[in-house]
C-alpha atoms as a PDB file:
ATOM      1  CA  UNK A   1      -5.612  11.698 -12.796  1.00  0.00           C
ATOM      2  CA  UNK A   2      -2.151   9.798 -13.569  1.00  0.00           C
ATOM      3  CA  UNK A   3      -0.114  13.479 -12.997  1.00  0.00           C
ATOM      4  CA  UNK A   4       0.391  13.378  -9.368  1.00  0.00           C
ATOM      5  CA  UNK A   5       2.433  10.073 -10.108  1.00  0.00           C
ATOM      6  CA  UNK A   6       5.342  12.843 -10.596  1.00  0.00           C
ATOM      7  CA  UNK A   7       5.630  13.732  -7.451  1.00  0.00           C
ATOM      8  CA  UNK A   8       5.602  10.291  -5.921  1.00  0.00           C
ATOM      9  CA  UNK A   9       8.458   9.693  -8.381  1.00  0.00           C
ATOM     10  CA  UNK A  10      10.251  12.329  -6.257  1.00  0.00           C
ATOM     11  CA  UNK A  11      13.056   9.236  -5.603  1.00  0.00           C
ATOM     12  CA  UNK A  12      13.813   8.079  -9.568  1.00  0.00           C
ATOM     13  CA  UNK A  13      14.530  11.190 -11.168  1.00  0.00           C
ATOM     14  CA  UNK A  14      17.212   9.303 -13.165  1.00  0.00           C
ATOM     15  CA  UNK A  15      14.288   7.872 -14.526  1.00  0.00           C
ATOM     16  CA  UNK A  16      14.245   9.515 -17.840  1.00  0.00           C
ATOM     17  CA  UNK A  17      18.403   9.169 -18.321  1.00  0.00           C
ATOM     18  CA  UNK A  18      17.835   5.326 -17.540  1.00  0.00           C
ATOM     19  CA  UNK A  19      15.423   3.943 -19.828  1.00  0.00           C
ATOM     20  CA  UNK A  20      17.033   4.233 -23.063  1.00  0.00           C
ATOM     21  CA  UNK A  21      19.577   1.855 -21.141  1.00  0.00           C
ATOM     22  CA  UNK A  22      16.856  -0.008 -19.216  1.00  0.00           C
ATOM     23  CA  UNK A  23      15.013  -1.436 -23.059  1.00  0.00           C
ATOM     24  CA  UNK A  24      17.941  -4.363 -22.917  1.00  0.00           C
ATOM     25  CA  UNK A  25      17.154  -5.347 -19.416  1.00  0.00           C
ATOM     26  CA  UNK A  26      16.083  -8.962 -18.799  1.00  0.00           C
ATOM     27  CA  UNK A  27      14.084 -10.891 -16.341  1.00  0.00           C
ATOM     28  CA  UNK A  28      17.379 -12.498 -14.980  1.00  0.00           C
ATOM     29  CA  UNK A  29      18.439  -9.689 -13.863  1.00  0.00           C
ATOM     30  CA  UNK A  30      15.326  -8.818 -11.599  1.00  0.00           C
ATOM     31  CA  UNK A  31      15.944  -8.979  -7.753  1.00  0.00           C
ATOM     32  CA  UNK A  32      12.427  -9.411  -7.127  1.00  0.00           C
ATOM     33  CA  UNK A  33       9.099 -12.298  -8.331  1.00  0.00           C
ATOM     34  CA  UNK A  34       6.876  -9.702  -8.726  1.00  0.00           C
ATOM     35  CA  UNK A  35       5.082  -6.248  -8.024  1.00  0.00           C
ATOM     36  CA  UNK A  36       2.148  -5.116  -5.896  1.00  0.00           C
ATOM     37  CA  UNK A  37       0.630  -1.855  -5.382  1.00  0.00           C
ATOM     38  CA  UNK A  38       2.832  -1.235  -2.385  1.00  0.00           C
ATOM     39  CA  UNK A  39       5.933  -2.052  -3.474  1.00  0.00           C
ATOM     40  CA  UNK A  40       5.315   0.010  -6.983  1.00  0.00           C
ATOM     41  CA  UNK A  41       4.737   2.745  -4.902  1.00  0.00           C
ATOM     42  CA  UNK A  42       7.813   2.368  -2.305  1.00  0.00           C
ATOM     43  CA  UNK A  43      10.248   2.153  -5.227  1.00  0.00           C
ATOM     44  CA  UNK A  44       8.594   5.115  -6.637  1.00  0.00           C
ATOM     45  CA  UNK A  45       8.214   7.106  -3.889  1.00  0.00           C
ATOM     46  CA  UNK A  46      12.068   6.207  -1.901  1.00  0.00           C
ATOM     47  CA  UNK A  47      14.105   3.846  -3.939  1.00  0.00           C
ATOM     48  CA  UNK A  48      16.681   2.940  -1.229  1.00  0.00           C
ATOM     49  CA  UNK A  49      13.928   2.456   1.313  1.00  0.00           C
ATOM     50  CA  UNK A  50      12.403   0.123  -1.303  1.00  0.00           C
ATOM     51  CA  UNK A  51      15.495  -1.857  -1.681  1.00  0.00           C
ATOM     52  CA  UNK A  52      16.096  -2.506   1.924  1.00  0.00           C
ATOM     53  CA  UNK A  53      12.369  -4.323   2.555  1.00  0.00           C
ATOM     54  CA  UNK A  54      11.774  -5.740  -0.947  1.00  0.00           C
ATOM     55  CA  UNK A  55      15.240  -7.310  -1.942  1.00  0.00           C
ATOM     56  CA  UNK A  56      17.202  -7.331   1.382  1.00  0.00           C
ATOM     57  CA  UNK A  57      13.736  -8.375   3.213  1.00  0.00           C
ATOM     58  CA  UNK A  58      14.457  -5.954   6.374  1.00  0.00           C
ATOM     59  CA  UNK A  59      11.381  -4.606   7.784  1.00  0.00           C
ATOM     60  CA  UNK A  60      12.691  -3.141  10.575  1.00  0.00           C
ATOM     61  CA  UNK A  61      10.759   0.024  10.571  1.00  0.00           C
ATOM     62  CA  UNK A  62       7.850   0.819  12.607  1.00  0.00           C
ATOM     63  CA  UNK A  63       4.556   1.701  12.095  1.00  0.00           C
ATOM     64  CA  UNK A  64       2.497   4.734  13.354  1.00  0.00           C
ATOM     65  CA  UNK A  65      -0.491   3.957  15.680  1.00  0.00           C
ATOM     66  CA  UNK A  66      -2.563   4.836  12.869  1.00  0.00           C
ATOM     67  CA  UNK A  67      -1.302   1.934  10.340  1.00  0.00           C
ATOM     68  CA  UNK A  68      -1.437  -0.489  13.625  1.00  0.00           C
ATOM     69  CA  UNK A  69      -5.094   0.397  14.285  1.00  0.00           C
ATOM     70  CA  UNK A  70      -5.735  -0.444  10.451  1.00  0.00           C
ATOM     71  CA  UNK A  71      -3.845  -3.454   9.942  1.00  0.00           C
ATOM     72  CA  UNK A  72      -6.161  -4.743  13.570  1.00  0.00           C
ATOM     73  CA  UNK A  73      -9.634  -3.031  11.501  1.00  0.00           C
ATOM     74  CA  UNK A  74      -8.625  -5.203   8.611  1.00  0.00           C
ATOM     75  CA  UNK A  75      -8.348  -8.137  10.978  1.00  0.00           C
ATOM     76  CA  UNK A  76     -11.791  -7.667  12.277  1.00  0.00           C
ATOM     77  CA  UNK A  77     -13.812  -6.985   9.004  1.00  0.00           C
ATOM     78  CA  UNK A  78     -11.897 -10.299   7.446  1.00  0.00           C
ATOM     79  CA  UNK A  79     -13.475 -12.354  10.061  1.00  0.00           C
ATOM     80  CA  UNK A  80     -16.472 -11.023  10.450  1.00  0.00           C
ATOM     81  CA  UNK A  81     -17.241 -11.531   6.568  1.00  0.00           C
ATOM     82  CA  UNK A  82     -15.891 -14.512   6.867  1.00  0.00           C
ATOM     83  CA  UNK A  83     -18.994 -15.216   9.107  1.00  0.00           C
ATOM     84  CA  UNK A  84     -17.811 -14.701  12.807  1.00  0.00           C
ATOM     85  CA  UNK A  85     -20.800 -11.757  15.003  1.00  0.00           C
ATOM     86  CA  UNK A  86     -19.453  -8.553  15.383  1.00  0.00           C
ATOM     87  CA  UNK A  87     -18.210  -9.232  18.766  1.00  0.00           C
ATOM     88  CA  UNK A  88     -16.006 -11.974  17.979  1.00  0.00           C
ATOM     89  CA  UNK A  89     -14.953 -10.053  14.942  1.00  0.00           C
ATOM     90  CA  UNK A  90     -14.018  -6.877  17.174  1.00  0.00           C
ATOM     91  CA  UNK A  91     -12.031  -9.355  19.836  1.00  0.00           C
ATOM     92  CA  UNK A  92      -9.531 -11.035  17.468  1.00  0.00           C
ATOM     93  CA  UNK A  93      -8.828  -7.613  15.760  1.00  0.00           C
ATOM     94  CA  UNK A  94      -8.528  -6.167  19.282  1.00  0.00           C
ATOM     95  CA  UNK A  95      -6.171  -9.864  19.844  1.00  0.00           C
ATOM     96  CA  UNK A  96      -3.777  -8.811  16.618  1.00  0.00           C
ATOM     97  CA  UNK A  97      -3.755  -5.620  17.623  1.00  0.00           C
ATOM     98  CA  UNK A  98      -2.340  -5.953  21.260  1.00  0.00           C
ATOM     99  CA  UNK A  99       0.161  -8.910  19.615  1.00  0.00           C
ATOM    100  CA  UNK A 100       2.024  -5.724  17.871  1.00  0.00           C
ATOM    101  CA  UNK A 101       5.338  -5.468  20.047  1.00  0.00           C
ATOM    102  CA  UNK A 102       6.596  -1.801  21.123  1.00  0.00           C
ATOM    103  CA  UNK A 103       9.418  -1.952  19.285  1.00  0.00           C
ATOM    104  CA  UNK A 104       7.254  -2.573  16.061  1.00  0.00           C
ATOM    105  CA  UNK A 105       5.553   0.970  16.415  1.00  0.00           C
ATOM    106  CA  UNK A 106       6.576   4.490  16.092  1.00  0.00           C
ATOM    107  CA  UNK A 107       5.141   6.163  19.302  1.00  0.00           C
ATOM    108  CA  UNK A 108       6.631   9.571  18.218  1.00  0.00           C
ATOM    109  CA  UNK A 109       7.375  11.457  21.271  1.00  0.00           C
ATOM    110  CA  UNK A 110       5.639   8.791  23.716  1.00  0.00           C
ATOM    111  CA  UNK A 111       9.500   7.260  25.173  1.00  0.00           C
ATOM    112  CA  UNK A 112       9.150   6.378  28.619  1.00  0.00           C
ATOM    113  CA  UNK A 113       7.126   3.187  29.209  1.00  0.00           C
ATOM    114  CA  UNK A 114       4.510   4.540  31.519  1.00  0.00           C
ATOM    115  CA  UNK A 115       3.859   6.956  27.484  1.00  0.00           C
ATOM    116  CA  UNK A 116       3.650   3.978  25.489  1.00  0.00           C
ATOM    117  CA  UNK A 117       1.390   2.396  28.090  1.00  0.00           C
ATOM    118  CA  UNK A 118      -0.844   5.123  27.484  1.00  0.00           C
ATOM    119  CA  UNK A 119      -0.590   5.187  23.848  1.00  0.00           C
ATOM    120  CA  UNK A 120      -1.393   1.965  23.547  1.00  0.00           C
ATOM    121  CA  UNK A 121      -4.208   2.508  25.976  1.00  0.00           C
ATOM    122  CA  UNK A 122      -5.603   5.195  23.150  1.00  0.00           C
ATOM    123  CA  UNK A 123      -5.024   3.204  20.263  1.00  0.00           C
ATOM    124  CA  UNK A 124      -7.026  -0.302  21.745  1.00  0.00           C
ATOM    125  CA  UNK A 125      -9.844   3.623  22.357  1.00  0.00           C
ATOM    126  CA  UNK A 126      -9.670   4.118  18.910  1.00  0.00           C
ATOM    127  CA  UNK A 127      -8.997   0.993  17.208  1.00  0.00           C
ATOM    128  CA  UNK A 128     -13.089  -0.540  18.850  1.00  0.00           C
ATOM    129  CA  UNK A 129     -14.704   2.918  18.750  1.00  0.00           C
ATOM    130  CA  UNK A 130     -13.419   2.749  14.279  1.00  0.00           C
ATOM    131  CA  UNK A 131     -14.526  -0.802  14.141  1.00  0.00           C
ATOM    132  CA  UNK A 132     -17.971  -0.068  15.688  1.00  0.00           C
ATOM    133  CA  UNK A 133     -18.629   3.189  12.714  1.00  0.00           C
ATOM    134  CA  UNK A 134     -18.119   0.507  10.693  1.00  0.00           C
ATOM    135  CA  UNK A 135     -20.155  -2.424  11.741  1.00  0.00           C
ATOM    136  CA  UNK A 136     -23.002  -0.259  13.060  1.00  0.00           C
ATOM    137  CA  UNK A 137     -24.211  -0.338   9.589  1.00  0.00           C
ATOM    138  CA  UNK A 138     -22.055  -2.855   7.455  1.00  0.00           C
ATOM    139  CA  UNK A 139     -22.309  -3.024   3.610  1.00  0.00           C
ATOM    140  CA  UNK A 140     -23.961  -6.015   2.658  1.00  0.00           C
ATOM    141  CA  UNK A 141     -23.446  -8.405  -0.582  1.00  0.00           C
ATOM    142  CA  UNK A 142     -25.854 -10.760  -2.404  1.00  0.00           C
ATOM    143  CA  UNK A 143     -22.216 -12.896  -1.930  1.00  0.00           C
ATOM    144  CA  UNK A 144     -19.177 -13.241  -0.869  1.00  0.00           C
ATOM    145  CA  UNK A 145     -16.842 -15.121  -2.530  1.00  0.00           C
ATOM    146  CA  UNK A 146     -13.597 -14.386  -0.913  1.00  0.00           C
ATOM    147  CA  UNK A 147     -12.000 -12.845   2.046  1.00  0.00           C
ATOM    148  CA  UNK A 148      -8.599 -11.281   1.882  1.00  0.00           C
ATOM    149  CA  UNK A 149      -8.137 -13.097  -1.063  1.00  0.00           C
ATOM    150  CA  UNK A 150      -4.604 -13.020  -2.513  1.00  0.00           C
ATOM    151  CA  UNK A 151      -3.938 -13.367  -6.117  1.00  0.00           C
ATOM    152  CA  UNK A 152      -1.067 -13.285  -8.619  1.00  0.00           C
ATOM    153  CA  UNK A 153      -1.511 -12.528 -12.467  1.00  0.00           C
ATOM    154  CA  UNK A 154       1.405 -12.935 -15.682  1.00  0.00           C
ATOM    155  CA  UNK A 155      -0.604 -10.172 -17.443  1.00  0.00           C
ATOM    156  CA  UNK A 156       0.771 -10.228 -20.859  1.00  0.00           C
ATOM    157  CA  UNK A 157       3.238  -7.219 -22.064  1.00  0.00           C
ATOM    158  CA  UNK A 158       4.611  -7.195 -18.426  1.00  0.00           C
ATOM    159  CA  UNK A 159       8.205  -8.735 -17.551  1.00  0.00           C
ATOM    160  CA  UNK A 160       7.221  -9.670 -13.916  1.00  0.00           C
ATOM    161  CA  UNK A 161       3.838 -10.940 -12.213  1.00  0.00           C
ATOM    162  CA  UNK A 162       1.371  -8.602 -10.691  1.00  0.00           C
ATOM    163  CA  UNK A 163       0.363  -9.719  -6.962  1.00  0.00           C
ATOM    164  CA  UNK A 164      -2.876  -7.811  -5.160  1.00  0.00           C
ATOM    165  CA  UNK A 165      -4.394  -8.656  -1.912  1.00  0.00           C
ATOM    166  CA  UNK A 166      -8.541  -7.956  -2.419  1.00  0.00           C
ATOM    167  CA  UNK A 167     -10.295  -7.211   1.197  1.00  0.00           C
ATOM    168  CA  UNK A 168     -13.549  -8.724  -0.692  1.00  0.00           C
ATOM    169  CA  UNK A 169     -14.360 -10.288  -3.630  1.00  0.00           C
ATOM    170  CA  UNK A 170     -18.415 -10.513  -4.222  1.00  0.00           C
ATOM    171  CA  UNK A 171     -20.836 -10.836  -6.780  1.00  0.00           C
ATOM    172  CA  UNK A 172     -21.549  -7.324  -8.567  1.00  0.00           C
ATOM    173  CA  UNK A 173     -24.446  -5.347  -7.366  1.00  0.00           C
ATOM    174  CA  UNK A 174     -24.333  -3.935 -10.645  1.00  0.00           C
ATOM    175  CA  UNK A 175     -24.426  -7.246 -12.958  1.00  0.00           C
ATOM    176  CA  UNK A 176     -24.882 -10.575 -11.795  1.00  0.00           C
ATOM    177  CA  UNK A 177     -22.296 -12.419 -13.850  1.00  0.00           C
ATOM    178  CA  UNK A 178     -19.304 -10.283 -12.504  1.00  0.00           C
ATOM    179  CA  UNK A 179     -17.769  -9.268  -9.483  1.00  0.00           C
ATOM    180  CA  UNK A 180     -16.709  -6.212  -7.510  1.00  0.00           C
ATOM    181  CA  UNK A 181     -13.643  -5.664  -5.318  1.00  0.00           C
ATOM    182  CA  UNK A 182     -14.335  -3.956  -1.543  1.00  0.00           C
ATOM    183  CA  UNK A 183     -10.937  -2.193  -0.390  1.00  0.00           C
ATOM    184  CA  UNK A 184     -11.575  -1.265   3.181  1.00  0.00           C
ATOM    185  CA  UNK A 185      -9.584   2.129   4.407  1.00  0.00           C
ATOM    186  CA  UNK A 186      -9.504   3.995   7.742  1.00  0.00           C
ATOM    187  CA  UNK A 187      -8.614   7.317   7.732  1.00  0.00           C
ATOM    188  CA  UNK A 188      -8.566  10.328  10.007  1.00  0.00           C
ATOM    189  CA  UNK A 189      -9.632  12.126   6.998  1.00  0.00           C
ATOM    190  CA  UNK A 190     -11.828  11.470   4.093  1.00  0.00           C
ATOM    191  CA  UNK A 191      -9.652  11.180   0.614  1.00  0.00           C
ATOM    192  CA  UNK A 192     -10.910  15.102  -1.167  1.00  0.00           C
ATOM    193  CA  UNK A 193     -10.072  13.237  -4.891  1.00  0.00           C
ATOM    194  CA  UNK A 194     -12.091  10.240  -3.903  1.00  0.00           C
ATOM    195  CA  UNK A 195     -12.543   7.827  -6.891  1.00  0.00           C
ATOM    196  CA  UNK A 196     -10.300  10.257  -8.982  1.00  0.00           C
ATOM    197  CA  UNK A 197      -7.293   9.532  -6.613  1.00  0.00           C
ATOM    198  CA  UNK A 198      -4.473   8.169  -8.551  1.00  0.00           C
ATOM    199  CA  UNK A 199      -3.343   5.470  -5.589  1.00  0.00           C
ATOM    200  CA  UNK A 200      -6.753   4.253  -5.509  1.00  0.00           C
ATOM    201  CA  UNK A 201      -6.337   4.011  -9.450  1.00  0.00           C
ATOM    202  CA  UNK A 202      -3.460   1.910  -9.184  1.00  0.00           C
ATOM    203  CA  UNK A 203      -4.372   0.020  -6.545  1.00  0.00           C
ATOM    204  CA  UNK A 204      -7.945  -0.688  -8.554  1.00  0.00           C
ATOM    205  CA  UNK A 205      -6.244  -1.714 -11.360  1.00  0.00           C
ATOM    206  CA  UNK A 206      -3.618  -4.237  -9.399  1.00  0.00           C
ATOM    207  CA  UNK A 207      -6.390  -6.025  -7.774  1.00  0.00           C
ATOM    208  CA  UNK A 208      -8.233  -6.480 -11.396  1.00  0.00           C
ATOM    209  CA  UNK A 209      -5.496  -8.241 -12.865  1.00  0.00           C
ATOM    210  CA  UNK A 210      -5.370 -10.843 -10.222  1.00  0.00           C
ATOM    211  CA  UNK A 211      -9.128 -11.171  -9.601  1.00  0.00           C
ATOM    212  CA  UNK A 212     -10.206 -11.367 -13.498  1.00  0.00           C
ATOM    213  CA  UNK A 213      -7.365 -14.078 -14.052  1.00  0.00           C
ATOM    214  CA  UNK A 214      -8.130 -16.022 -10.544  1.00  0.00           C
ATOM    215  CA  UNK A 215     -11.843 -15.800 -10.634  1.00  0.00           C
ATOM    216  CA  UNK A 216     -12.520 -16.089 -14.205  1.00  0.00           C
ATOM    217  CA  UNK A 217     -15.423 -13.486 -14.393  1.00  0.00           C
ATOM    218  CA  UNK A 218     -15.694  -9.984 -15.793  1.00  0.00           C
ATOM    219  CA  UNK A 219     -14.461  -7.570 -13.008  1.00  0.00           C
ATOM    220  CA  UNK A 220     -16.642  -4.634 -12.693  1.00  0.00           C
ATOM    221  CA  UNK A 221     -15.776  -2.139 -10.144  1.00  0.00           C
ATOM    222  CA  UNK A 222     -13.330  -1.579  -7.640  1.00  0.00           C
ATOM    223  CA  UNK A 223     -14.957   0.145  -4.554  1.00  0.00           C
ATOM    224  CA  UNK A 224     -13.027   1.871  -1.412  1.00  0.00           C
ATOM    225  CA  UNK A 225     -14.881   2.201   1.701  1.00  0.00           C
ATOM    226  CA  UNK A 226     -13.344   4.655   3.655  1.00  0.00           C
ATOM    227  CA  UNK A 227     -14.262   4.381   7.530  1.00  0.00           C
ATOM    228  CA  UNK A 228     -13.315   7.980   9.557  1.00  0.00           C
ATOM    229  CA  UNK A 229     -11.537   6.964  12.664  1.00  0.00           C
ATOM    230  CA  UNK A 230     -12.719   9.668  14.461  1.00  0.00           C
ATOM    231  CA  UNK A 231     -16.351  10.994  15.319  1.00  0.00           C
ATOM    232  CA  UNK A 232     -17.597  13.566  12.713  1.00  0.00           C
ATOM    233  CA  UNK A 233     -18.946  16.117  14.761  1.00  0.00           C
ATOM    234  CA  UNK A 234     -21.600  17.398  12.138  1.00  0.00           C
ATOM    235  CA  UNK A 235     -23.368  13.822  12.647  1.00  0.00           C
ATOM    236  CA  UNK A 236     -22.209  13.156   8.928  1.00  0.00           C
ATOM    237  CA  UNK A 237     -21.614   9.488   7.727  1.00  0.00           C
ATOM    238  CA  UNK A 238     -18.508   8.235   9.518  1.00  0.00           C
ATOM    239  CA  UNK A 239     -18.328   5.478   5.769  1.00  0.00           C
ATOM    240  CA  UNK A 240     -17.426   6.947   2.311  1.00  0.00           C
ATOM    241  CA  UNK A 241     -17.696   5.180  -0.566  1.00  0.00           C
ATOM    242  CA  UNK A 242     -15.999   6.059  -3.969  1.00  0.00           C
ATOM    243  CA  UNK A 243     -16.333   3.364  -7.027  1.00  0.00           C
ATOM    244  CA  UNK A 244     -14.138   2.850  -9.728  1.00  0.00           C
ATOM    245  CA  UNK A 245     -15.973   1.374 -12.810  1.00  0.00           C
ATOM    246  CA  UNK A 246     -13.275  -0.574 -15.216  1.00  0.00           C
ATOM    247  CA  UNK A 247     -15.646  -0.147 -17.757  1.00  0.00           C
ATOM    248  CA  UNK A 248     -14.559   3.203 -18.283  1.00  0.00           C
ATOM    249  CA  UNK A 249     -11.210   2.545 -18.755  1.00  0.00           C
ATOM    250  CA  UNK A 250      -8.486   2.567 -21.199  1.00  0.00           C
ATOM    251  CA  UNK A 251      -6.212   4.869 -20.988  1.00  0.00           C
ATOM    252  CA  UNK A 252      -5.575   3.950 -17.433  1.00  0.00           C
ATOM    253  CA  UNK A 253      -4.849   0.355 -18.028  1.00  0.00           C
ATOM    254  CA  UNK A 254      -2.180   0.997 -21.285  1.00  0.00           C
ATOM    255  CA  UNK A 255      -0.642   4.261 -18.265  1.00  0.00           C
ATOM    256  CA  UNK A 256      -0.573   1.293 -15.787  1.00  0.00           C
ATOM    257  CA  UNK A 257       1.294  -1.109 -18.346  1.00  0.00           C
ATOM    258  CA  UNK A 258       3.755   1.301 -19.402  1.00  0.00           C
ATOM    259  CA  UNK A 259       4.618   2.126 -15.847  1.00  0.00           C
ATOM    260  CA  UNK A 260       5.108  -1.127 -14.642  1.00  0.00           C
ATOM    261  CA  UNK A 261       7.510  -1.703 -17.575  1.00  0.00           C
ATOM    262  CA  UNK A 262       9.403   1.563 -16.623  1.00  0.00           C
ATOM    263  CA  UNK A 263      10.057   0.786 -13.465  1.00  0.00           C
ATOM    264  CA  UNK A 264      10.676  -2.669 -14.211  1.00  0.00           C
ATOM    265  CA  UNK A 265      13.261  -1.892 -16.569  1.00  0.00           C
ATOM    266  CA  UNK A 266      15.292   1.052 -14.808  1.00  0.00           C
ATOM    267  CA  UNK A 267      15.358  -1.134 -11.315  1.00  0.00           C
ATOM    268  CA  UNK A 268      17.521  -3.949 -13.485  1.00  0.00           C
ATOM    269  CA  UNK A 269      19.686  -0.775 -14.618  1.00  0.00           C
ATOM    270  CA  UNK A 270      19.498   0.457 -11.224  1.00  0.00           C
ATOM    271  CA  UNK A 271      20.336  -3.307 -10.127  1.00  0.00           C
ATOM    272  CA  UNK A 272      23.379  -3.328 -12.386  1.00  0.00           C
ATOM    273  CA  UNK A 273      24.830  -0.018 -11.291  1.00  0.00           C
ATOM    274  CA  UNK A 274      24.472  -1.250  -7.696  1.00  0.00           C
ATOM    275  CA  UNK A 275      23.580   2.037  -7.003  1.00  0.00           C
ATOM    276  CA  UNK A 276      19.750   3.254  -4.852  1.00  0.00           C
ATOM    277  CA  UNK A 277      19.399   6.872  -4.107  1.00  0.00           C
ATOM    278  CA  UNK A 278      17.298   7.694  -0.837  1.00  0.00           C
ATOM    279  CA  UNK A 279      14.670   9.977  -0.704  1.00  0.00           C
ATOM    280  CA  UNK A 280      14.957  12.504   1.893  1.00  0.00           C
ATOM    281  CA  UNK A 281      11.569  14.360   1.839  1.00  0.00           C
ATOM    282  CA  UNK A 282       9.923  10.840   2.258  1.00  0.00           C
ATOM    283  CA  UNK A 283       7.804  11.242   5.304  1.00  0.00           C
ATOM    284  CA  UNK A 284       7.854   7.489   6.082  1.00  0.00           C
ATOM    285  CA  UNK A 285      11.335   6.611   5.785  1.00  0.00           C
ATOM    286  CA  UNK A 286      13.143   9.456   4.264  1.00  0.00           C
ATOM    287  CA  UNK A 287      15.825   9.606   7.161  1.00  0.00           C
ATOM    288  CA  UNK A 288      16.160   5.766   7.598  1.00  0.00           C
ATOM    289  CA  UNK A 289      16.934   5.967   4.140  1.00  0.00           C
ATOM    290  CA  UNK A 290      19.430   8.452   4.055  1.00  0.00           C
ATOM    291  CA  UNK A 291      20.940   6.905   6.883  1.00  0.00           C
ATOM    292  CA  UNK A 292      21.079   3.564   5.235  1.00  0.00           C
ATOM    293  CA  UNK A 293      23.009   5.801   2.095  1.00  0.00           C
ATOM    294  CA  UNK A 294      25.828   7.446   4.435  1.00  0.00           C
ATOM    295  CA  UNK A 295      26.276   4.186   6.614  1.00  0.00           C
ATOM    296  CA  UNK A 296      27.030   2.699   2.573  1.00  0.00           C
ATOM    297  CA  UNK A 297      29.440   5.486   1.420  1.00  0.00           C
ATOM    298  CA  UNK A 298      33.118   3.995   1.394  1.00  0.00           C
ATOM    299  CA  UNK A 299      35.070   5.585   4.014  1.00  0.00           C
ATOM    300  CA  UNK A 300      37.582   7.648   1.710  1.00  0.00           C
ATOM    301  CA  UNK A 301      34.331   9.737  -0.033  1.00  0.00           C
ATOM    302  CA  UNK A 302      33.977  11.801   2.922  1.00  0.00           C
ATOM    303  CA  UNK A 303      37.339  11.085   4.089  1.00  0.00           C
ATOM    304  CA  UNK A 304      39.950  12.415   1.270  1.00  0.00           C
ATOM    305  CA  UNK A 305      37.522  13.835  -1.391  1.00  0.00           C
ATOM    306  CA  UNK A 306      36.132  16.294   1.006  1.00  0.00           C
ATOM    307  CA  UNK A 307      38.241  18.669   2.941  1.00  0.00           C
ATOM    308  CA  UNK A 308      35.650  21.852   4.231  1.00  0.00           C
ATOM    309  CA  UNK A 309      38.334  23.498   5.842  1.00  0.00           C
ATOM    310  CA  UNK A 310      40.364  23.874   2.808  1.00  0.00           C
END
């Protein structure tokens, strides 16, 4: 399940050259406090891009309508397990939501402002009718015992913290000792690999180090609810559930270790060198990542070494 990791890795293919160099790197020369699933994957998946919004702290670049309408789901479920009704739940995700500036979304070919009006008009459309598939029928827990909780773990082996955010913690269905983590998605698809998925895997296994160490009982499963945007129109279930059980693990968790000390070690090489290559066939931020690269090239690389009509 770990193989599809090479093709996010699409952006470190020095990867292999630099660790040899990478087993003398040391925690001084880290730019960052720690790693979480996202920025794992960003520095993976686009180094340069990664660079920009986890050591330079720019997050200048916007969001689709889909990740806004998530972010304002998120917001809704987090309060309404947190014991608001449903319809005070659905009004301060529908609040966060409209609080997203324009300039903080990608409308795609929406420009003018009478567009964007209407975008937004469509997303506020889809953002309540996702919320409702989901609380028409919500999961319920024999407990709760925390809400986007966030946690950071020292796990030993590893030269940097681990830092997760969990949607839910509650007490296991499955053993009443334990726990169980709830990771809420929506999606305009359902994920084909389901629990198999390799970014759920990661993800699963982020949020275990934090909750074991935090909540100081055995961690059980990891479960993603996935919550179809849109309406199926074979009356299917618009929820999807797909559960990870750490029991079963162990290669997983000494892949996971490994990989975090990888890419710990090659970012202080990388770090050293001074030196981030951009990902072009990122479909996030491949161009504002090349861009960032050519606006960084000293004027006399394209200048004198370069001469096409020579």
């Amino acid at each position: 399940m770990f193989l599809d990791l090479v093709g996010i890795a699409d952006g470190v293919f020095l990867f292999c050259i630099l660790r040899p160099m990478a087993k003398k790197a040391q925690k001084s020369d880290l730019p960052i406090k720690h790693w979480s699933h996202s920025s794992l994957m960003a520095y993976l998946r686009n180094p340069l891009a990664w660079y920009k919004r986890y050591v330079e702290l720019v997050y200048d670049t916007p969001s689709g309508p889909s990740g806004v309408i998530g972010r304002a789901a998120h917001v809704a479920l987090q309060h309404y397990y947190g014991g608001i009704d449903k319809e005070g739940a659905i009004a301060l995700g529908m609040e966060s939501l409209r609080d997203v500036a324009d300039f903080e979304i990608n409308f795609g070919k929406a420009k003018s402002k009478a567009a964007k009006k209407k975008k937004r008009e469509q997303m506020e459309r889809d953002y309540v009718q996702a919320v409702n598939f989901y609380l028409e029928k919500p999961p319920k827990y024999r407990k709760v015992l925390g809400v986007e909780y966030v946690g950071v773990a020292k796990v030993e082996g590893l030269p940097l913290p681990i830092k997760a955010v969990s949607d839910l913690v509650v007490q296991s269905a499955v053993d009443p000792k334990g726990v169980d983590i709830i990771d809420h998605k929506f999606v305009d698809t359902f994920s084909s690999q389901g629990a198999q998925k390799t970014l759920f895997v990661m993800q699963a296994i982020f949020n275990y180090y934090t909750v074991k160490k935090n909540f100081n009982k055995p961690v059980r499963r990891f479960i993603v609810i996935e919550c179809k945007k849109s309406r199926n129109a074979d009356g299917k279930p618009q929820l999807r559930k797909y559960i990870i059980d750490f029991r079963t693990f162990k290669q997983e968790f000494i892949i996971f270790n490994r990989l975090v000390r990888d890419a710990t070690a090659t970012m202080a090489v990388l770090m050293g060198m001074g030196v981030f290559l951009p990902n072009p066939s990122d479909m996030f931020e491949g161009e504002n990542s090349f861009d960032i690269y050519r606006i960084n090239l000293p004027p006399e690389d394209y200048d004198s070494h370069f001469r096409p009509d020579k």
